[in-house]
Protein backbone atom coordinates (compact mmCIF):
# COMPACT_ATOMS: atom_id res chain seq x y z
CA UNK A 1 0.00 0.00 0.00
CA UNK A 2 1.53 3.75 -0.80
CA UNK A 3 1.76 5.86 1.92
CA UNK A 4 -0.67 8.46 0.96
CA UNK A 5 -3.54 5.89 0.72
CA UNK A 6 -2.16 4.51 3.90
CA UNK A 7 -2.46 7.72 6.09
CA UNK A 8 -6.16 8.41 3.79
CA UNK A 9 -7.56 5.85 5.06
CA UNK A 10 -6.44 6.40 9.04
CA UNK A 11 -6.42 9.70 9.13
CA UNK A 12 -9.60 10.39 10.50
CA UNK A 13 -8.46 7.54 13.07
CA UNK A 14 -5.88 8.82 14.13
CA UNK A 15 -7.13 12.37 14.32
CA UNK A 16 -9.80 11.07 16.61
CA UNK A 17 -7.68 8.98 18.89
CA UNK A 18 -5.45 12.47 19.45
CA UNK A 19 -8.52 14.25 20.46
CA UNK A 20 -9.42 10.88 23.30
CA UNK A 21 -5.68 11.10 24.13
CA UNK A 22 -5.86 14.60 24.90
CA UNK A 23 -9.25 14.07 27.81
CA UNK A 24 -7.32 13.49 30.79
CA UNK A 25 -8.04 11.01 33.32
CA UNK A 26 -12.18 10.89 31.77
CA UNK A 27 -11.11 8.10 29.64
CA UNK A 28 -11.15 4.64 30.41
CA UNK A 29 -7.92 3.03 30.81
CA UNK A 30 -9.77 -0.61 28.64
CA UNK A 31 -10.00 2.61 25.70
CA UNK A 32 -6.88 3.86 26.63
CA UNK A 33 -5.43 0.05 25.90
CA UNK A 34 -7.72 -0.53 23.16
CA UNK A 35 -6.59 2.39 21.41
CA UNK A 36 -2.44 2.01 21.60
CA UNK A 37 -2.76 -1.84 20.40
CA UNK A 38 -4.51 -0.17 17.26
CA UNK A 39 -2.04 2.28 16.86
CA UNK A 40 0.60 -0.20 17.73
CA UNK A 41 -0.86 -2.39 14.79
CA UNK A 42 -0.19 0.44 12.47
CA UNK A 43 3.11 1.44 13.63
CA UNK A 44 4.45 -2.01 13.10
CA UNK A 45 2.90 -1.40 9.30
CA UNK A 46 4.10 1.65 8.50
CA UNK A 47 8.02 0.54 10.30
CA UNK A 48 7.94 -2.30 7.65
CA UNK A 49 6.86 -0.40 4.39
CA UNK A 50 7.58 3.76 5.75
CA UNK A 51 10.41 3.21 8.05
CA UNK A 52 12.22 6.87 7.67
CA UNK A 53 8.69 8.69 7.28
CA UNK A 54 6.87 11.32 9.13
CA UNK A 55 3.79 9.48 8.84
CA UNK A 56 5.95 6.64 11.27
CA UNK A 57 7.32 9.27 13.66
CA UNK A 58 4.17 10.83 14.21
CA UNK A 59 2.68 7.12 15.13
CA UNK A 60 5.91 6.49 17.45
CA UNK A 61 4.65 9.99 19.15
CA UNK A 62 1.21 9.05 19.69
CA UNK A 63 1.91 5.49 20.42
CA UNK A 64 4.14 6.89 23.13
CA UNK A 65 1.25 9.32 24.30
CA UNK A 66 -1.10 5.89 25.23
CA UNK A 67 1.58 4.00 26.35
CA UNK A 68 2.50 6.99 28.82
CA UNK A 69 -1.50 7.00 29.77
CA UNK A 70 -1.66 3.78 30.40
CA UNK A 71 1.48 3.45 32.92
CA UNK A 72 -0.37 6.71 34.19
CA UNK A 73 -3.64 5.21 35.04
CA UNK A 74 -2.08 1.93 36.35
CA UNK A 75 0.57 4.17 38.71
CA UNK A 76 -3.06 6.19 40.19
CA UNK A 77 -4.81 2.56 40.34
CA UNK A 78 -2.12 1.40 42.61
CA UNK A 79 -2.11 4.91 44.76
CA UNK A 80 -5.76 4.87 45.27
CA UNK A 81 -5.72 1.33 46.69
CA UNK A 82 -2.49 2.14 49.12
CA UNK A 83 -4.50 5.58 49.82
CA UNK A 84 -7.85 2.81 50.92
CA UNK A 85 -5.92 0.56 53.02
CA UNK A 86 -3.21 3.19 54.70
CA UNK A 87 -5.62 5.66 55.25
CA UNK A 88 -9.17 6.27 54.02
CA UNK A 89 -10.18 3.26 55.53
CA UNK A 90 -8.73 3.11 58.81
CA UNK A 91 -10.64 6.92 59.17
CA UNK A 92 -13.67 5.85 58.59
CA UNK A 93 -13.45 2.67 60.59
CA UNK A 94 -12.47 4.50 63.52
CA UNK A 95 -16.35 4.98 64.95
CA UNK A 96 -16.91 1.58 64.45
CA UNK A 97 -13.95 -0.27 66.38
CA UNK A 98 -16.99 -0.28 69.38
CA UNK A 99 -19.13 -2.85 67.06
CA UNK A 100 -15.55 -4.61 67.03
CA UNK A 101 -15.28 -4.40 70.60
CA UNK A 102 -18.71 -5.93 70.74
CA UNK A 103 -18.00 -8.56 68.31
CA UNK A 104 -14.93 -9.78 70.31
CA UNK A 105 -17.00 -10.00 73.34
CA UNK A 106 -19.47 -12.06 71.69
CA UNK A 107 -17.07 -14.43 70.09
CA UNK A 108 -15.24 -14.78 73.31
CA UNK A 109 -18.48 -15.61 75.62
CA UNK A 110 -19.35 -18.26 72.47
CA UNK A 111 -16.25 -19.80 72.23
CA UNK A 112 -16.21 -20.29 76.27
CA UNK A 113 -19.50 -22.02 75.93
CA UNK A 114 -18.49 -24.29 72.87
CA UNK A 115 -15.40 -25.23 75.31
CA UNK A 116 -17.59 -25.96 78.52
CA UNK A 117 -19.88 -28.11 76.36
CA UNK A 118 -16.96 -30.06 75.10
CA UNK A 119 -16.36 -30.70 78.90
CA UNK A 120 -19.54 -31.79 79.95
CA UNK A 121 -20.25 -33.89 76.68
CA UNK A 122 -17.56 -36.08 75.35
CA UNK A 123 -19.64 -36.21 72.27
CA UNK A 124 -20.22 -32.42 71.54
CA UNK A 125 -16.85 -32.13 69.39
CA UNK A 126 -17.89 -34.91 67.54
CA UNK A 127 -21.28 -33.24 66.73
CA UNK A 128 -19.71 -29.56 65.93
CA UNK A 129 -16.37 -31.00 64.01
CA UNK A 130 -17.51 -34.73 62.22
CA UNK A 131 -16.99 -38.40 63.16
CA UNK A 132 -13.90 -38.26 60.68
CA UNK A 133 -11.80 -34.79 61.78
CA UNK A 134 -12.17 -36.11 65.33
CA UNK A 135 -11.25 -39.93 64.56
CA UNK A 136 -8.17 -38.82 62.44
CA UNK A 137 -7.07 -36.20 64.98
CA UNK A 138 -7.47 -38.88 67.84
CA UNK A 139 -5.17 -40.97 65.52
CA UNK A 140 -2.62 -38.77 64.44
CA UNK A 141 -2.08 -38.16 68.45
CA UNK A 142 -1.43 -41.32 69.45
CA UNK A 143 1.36 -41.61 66.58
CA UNK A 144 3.33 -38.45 68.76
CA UNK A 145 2.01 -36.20 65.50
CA UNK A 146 -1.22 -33.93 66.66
CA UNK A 147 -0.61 -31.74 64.09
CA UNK A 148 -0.63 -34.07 61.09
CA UNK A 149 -3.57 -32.37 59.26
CA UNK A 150 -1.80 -29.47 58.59
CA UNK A 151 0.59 -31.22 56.41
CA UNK A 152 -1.62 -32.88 53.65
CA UNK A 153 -1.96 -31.62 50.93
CA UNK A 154 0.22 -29.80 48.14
CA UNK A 155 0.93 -26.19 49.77
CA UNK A 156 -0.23 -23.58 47.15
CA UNK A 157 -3.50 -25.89 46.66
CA UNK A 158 -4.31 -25.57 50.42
CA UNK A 159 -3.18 -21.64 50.70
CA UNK A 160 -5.68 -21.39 47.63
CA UNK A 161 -8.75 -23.31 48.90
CA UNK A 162 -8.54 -22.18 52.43
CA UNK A 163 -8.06 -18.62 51.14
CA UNK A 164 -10.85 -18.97 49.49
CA UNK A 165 -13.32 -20.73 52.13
CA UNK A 166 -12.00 -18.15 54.03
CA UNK A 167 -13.27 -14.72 52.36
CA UNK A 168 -16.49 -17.11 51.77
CA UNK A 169 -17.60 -17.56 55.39
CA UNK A 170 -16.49 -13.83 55.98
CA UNK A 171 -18.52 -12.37 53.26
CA UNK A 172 -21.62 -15.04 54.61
CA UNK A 173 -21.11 -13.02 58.06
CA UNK A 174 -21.32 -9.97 56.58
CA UNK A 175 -24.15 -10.61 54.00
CA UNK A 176 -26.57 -12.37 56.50
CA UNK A 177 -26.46 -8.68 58.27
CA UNK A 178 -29.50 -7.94 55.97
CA UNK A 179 -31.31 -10.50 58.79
CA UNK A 180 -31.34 -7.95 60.77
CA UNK A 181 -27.79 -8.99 62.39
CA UNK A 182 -29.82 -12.38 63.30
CA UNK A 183 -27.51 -14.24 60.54
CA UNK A 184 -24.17 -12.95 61.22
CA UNK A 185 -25.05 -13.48 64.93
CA UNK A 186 -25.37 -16.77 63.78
CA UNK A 187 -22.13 -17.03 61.81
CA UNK A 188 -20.72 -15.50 65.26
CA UNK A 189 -22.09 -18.28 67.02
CA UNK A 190 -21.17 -21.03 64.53
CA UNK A 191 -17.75 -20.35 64.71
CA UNK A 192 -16.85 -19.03 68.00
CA UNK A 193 -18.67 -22.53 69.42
CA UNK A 194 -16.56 -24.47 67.26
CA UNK A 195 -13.06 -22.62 68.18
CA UNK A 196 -13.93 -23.31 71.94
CA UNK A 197 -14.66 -27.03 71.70
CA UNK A 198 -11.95 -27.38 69.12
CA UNK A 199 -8.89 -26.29 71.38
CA UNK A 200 -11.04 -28.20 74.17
CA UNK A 201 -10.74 -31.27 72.54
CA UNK A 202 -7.18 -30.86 72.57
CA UNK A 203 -6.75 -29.94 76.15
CA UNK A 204 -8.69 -33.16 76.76
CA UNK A 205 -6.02 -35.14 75.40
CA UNK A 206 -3.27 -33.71 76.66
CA UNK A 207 -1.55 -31.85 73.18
CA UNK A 208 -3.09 -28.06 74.34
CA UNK A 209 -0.09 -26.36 74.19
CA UNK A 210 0.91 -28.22 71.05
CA UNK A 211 -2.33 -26.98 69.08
CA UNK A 212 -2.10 -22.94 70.60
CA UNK A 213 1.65 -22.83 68.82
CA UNK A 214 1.13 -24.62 65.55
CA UNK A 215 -2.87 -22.99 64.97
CA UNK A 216 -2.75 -19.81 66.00
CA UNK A 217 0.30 -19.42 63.20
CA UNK A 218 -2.46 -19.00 60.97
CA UNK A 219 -5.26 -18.38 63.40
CA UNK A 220 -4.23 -15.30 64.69
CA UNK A 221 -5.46 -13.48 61.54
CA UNK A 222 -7.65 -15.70 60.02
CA UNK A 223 -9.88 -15.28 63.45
CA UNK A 224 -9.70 -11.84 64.32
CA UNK A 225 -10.28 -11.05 60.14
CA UNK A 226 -13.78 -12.69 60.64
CA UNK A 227 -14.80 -11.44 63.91
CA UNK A 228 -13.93 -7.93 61.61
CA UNK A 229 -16.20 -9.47 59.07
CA UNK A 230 -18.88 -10.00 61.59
CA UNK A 231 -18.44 -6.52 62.33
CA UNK A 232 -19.39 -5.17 59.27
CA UNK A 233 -22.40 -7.80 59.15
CA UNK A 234 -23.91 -5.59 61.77
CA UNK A 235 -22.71 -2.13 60.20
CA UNK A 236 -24.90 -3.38 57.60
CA UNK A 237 -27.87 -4.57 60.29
CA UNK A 238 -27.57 -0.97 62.05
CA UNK A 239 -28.18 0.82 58.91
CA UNK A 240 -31.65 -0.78 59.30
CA UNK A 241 -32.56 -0.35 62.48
CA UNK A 242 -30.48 2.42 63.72
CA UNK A 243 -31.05 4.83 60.85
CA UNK A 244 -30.37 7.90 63.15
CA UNK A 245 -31.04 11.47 61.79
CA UNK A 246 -31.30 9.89 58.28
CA UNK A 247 -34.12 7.97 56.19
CA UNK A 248 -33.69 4.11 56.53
CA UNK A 249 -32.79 4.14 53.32
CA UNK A 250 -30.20 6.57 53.14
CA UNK A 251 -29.07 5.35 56.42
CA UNK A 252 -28.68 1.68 55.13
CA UNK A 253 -27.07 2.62 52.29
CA UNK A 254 -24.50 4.76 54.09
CA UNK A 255 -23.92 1.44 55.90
CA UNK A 256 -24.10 -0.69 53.02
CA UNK A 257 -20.81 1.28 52.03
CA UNK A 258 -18.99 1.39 55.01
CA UNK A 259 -19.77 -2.49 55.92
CA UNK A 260 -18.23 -3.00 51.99
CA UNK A 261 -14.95 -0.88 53.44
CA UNK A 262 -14.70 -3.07 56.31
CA UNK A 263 -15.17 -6.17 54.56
CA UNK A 264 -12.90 -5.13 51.88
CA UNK A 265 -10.31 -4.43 54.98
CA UNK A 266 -10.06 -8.14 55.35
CA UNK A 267 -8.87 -9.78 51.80
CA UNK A 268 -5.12 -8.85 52.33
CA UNK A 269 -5.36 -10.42 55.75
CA UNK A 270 -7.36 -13.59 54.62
CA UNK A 271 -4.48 -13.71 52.25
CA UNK A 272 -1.96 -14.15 54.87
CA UNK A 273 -3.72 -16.24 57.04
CA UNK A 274 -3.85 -18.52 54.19
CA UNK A 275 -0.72 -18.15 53.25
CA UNK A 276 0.47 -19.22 56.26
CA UNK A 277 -1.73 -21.99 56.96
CA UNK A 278 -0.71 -23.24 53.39
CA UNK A 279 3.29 -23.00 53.48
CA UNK A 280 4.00 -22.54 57.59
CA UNK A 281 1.23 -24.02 59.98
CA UNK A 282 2.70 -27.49 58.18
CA UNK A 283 5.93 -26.77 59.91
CA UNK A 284 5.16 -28.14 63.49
CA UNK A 285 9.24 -28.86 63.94
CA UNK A 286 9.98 -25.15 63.58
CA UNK A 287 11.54 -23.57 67.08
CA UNK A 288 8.65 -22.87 69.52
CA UNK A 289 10.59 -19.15 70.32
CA UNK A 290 9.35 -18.63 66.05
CA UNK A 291 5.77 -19.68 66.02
CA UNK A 292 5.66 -17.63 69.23
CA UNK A 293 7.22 -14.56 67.40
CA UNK A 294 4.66 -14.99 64.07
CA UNK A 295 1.56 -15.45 66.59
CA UNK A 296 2.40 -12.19 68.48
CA UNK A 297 3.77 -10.21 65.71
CA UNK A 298 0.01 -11.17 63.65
CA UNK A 299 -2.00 -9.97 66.71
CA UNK A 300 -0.14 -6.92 67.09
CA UNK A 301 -0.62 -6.28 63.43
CA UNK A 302 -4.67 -6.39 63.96
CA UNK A 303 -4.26 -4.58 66.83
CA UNK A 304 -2.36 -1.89 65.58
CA UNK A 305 -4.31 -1.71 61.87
CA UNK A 306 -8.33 -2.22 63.64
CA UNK A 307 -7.66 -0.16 67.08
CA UNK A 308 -4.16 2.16 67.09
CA UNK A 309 -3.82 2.76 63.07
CA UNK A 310 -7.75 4.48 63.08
CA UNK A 311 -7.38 6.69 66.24
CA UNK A 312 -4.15 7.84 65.04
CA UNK A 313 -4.98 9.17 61.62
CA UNK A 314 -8.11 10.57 62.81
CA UNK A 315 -6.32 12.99 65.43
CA UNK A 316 -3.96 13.32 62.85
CA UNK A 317 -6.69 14.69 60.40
CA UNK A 318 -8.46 16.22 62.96
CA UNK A 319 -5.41 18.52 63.36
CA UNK A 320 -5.00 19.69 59.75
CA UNK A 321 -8.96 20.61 60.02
């Protein structure tokens, strides 16, 4: 193809893409893409056939203009979600950490019930965990190896499915807050009963100590992200029946955001929790001073990030008001 019939027939392509190009941050960055893979396309054509022409310089130029965009949009992408997690959010979580509060309390008196049941019926762990967790556990204790279900499995299959199962019974908790609260009160419930009989059970038979330093690797984070998912369960409940100054609507929809935030707040942490139950938990020979250091360091990190990290940005804002 010559080179004048070439640039007639893009011209008015080009022309156009200059003027989308030239809108800022109002395009999309899937047009932005779409739009320097064309170009790209007939850059390529015109370095084959024009290579020393103007007509391929000026594609090079606004090649370079999308490709510039692009990085652009990516760069602000990547801010925007450090800006959530570092700041925005832990500002507008701060009035909340009292449904946290509440939530621990909760999960705490559960889990002390699910652990005096345990004690009073030698059959209750059976009930809340299954015939074949408790049968297998029972087993792998006699053989000096309480531990043993932690290492089955390949280790980025069980990070990936426990990650997953994970953010599912989190977003359950927070979901069921459209009962009213009733349904994450249940999730509550559900789970705090079966922590308590769980580390029962092995008190009962002797290995107590063993399960605190090899679960709570993992446990530290993956607990205390879904007692913060049962937190925004009944953000989303209050916006129903505590609409305040506002119409229920408005007020649950005001919730309906901020219970998103919170439960939003979680995935990284999920992440880790499942990333160490996948590639560390499986480690039961590792030093006992170590699995001490990872349990502490995780609950200082929730600490700091659901209780310390809010308060301290919002006197820090507070002061530049």
């Amino acid at each position: 193809m010559r080179e004048v019939v070439f640039i007639k027939k893009n011209k008015e392509k080009w022309q156009e893409y200059e003027k989308i190009l030239q809108q800022g941050n109002a395009v999309k960055n899937s047009e932005i893409t779409s739009i320097y893979l064309d170009i790209t396309d007939d850059l390529a054509y015109a370095n084959t056939y024009y290579p020393h022409s103007k007509t391929t310089e000026y594609l090079h130029q606004l090649a370079g203009i999308a490709h510039r965009k692009i990085y652009k949009t990516k760069k602000e992408s990547a801010n925007s979600i450090k800006r959530f997690y570092l700041d925005s959010f832990p500002r507008m979580f701060y009035p909340y950490r009292k449904y946290l509060i509440y939530a621990w309390i909760f999960f705490i008196l559960f889990a002390i019930i699910g652990a005096f049941s345990a004690a009073k019926d030698g059959e209750y762990v059976r009930l809340i965990m299954g015939d074949n967790y408790v049968d297998m556990t029972i087993e792998n204790i006699k053989k000096g190896d309480p531990m043993a279900v932690y290492k089955s499995g390949g280790e980025t299959a069980s990070f990936l499915a426990i990650t997953i199962n994970n953010i599912k019974v989190a977003l359950n908790s927070f979901i069921y807050g459209l009962l009213l609260g009733i349904g994450t009160l249940y999730m509550l419930i559900r789970n705090a009963v079966m922590l308590g009989s769980f580390q029962y059970f092995f008190y009962k038979y002797g290995v107590f100590w063993e399960s605190v330093r090899t679960i709570w690797i993992h446990g530290t984070i993956e607990i205390f992200s879904i007692v913060v998912a049962i937190t925004a369960g009944w953000v989303l409940a209050s916006g129903i029946l505590i609409p305040g100054t506002y119409t229920r609507k408005e007020s649950f929809i005001r919730r309906a955001k901020d219970g998103t935030k919170i439960m939003l707040s979680t995935i990284p942490f999920f992440i880790i929790a499942g990333f160490f139950e996948g590639f560390v938990t499986r480690h039961t020979e590792m030093p006992v001073i170590l699995s001490i250091l990872i349990i502490l360091g995780s609950l200082l990190l929730m600490i700091y990030y659901y209780f310390i990290l809010p308060e301290k940005l919002t006197k820090k804002h507070k002061n530049y008001e």
